[in-house]
Protein backbone atom coordinates (compact mmCIF):
# COMPACT_ATOMS: atom_id res chain seq x y z
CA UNK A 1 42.45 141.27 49.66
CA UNK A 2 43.43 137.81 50.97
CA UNK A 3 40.62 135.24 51.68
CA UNK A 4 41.30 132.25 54.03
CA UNK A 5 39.13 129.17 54.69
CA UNK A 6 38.97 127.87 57.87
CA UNK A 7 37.44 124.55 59.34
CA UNK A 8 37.36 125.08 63.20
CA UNK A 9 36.91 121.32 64.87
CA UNK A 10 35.66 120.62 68.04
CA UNK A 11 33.18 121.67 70.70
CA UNK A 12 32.04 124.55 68.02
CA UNK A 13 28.21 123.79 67.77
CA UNK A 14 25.41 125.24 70.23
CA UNK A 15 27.87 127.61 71.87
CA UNK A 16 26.76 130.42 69.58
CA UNK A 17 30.30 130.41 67.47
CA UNK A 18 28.99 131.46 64.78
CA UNK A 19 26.91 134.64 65.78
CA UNK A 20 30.08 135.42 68.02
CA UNK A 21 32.25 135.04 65.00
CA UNK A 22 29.98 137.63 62.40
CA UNK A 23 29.86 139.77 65.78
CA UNK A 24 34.02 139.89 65.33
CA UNK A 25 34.02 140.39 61.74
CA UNK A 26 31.86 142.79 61.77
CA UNK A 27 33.47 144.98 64.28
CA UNK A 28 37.06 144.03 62.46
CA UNK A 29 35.80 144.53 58.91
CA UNK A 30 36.09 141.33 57.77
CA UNK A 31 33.92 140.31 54.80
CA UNK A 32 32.65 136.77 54.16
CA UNK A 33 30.50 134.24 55.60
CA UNK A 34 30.68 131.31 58.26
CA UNK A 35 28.52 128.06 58.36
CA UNK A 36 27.95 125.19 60.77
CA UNK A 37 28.92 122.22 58.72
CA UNK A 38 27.25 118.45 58.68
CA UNK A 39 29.96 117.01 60.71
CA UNK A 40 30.06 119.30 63.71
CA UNK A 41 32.65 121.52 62.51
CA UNK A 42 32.21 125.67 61.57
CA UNK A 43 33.55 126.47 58.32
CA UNK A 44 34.37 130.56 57.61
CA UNK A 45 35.40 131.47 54.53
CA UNK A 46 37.04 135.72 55.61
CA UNK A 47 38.36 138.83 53.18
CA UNK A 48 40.34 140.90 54.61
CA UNK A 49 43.89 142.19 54.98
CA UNK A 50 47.08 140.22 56.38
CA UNK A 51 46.22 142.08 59.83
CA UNK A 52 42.07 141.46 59.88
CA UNK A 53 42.92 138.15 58.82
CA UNK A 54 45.46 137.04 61.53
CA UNK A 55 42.99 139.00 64.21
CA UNK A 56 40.06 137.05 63.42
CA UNK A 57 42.17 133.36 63.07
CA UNK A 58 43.23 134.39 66.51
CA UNK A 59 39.38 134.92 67.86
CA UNK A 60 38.83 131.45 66.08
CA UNK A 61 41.48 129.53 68.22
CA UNK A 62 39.44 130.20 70.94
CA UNK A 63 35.84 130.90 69.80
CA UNK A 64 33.49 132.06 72.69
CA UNK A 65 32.86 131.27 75.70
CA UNK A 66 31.82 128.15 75.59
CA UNK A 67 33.72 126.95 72.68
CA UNK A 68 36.35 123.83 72.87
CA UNK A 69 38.84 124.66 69.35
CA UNK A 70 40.56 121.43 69.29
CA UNK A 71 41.80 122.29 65.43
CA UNK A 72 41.96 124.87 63.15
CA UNK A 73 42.67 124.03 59.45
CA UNK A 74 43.32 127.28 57.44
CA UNK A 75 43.74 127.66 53.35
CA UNK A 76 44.40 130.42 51.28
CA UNK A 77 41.56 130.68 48.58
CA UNK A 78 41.01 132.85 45.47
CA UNK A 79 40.45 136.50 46.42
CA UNK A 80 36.23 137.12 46.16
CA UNK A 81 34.50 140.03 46.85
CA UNK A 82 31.67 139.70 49.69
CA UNK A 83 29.10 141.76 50.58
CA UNK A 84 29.97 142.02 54.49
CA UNK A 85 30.01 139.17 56.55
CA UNK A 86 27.00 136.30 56.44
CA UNK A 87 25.99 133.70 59.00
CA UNK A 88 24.95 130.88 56.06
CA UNK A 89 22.76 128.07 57.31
């Protein structure tokens, strides 16, 4: 299955992004993980196919509620087998 990384910039810490986003996966079957990184950005790394995939990119581009997506880089990354999807801290 395709895996994507994804570094989500802007107001994207302390609105709960990345419980919403494992909430999403979950429900779309996404496998992977998603972490709050050191410079305010969320970093997901998602499995899933071309469909999941471009669902859950969507979400991203506009996070929850109170989320502000100013940027969304996206990469294509060596397929990896994950054990469902992971809120890392």
């Amino acid at each position: 299955m395709p895996v994507k990384r994804l570094i989500i910039k802007g107001k994207v810490q302390g609105v709960y992004f990345r419980a919403r986003a494992k909430e999403f996966a979950d429900n779309a079957g996404i496998t992977g993980w998603v972490r709050n990184t050191v410079d305010g950005c969320v970093e997901a790394l998602a499995s899933g196919s071309a469909e999941q995939l471009e669902l859950f990119i969507h979400w991203c581009r506009r996070g929850p509620q109170r989320a502000v997506v100013d940027e969304i880089t996206i990469m294509d990354e060596p397929e990896t087998r994950f054990d469902g999807f992971r809120i890392l801290r």
